[in-house]
Each structure stands twice: as C-alpha cells, then as structure tokens.
Protein backbone atom coordinates (compact mmCIF):
# COMPACT_ATOMS: atom_id res chain seq x y z
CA UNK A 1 0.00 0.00 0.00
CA UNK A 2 1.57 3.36 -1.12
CA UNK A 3 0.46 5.38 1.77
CA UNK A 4 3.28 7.81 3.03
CA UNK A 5 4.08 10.56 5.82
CA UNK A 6 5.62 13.79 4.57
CA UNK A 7 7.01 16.34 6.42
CA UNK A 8 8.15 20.43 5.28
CA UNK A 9 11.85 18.72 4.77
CA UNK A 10 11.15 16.26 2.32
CA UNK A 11 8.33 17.38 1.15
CA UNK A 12 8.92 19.10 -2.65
CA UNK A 13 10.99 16.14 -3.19
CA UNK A 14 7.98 13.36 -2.15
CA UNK A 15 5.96 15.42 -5.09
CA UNK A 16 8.06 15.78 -7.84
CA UNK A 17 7.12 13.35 -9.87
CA UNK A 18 4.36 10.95 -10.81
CA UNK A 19 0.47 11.61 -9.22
CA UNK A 20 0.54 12.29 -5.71
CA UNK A 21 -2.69 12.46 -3.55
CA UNK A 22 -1.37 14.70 -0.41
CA UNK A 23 -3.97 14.19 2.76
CA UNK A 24 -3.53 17.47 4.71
CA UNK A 25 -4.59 16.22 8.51
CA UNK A 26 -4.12 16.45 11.84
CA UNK A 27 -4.66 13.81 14.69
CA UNK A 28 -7.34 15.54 16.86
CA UNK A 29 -9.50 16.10 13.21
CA UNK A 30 -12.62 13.53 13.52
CA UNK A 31 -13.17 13.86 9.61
CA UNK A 32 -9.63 13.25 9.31
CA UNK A 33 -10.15 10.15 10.98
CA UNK A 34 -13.07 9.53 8.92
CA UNK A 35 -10.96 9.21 5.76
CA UNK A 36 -8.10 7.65 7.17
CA UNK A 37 -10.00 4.26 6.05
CA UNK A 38 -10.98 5.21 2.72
CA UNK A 39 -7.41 6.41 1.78
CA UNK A 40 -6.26 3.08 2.12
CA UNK A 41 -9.10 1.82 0.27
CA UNK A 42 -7.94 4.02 -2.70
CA UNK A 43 -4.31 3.59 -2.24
CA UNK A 44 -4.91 -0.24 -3.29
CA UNK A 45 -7.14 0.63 -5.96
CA UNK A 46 -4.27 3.21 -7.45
CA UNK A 47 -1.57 1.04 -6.37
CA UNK A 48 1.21 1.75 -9.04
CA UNK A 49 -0.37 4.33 -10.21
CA UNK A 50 -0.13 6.92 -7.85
CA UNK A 51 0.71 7.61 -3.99
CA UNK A 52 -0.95 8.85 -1.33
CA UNK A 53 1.34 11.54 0.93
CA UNK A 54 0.27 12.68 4.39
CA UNK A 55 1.24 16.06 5.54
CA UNK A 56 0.45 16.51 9.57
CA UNK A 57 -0.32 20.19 9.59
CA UNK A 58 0.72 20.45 13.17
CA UNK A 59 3.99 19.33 12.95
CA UNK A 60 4.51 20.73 9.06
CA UNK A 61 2.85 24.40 9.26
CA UNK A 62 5.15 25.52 6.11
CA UNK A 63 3.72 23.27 3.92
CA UNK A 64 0.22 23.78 4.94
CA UNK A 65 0.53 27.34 4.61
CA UNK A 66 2.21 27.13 1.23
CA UNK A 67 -0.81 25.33 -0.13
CA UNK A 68 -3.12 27.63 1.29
CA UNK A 69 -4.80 25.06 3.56
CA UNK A 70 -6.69 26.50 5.64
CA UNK A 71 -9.61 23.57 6.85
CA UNK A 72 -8.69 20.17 7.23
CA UNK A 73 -8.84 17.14 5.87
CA UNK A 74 -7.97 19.00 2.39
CA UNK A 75 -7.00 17.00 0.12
CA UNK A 76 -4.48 18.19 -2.63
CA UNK A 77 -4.12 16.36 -6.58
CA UNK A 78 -0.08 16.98 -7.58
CA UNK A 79 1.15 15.74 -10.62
CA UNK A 80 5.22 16.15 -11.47
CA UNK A 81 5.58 18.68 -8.62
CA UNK A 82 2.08 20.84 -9.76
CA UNK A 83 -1.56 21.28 -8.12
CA UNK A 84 -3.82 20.24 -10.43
CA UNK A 85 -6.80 19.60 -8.13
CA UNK A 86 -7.90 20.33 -4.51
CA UNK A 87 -11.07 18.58 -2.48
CA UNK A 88 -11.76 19.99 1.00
CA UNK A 89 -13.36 17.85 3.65
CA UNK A 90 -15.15 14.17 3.92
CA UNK A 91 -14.63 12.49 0.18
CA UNK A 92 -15.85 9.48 -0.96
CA UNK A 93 -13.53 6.54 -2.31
CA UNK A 94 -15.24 6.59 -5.67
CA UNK A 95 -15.06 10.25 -5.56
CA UNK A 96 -11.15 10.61 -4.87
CA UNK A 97 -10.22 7.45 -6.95
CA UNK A 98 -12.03 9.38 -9.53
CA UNK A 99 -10.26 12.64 -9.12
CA UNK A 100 -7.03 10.61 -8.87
CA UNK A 101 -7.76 9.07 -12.70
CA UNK A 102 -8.99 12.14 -14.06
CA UNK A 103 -5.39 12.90 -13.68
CA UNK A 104 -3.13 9.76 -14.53
C-alpha cells in the first residue's frame, strides 16, 4: 500500500514526480479520521499508479501554509511537482479514486 508521511523537509521532493494524492490532517481532526480508512481503500485501488502523501499540519505548518490550507482534511491532486486539483473535507472513495484518474 503506497500510503506515506511527509514532512516540510522532504516534502517538494515526495511530489516531484508521478500523481501524488497529499492528505492534509491532523490527529485531533474527527473527519480526518473519517478518511483515514478510505485512503487506504484508494491507495490499493491506485496502487502503481499513484501515492498517497500525508502532511500533519501540526507538525509541518510551512507546507500547509504554502498550499493555502486552511480547513482540514484538504486534500491536494499533484502531478510532477504541480496542483492540479484540490477537495476539502469528507470524500468518498469513488469520488477521490475518480479525481485521482482524471489525472493519470
């Protein structure tokens, strides 16, 4: 399963190529939690296809800020380094595998 924490160090690196999902979150979030299972549903449906990152906006505020994310869960679309989409909030599976697709 191609689920991965991030952090502000290592972060333009994780991104810069292929389609990356990136789950802005934060441990006391309840919808964050929410989606926690369904990312791992779609990571094994994209499996090879693209990754899922995970950016804890407590500990990485740089990154968070540079993406303009101001409510969480938001969930950002990157593709070779680029934002090419951006969901805020409780998302579906079929909905983000979707998005993910729309993309690859």
């Amino acid at each position: 399963m191609a689920i991965y924490e991030v952090n502000d160090s290592d972060f333009k690196e994780k991104i810069s190529e292929g389609v990356k999902l990136v789950d802005f979150w934060a441990p006391w979030c309840g919808p964050c939690k929410m989606i926690a299972p369904v990312l791992e549903e779609v990571a094994t449906e994209v499996e090879g296809k693209a990754d899922i990152l995970k950016v804890n906006v407590d500990d990485n505020q740089a990154t968070a800020a540079d993406y303009g994310v101001m409510s969480i869960p938001t969930l950002i679309l990157m593709k070779d380094g680029e934002e090419v989409d951006k969901v805020v909030g409780f998302q579906p599976k079929e909905q983000l595998v979707s998005l993910i697709e729309k993309h690859l």
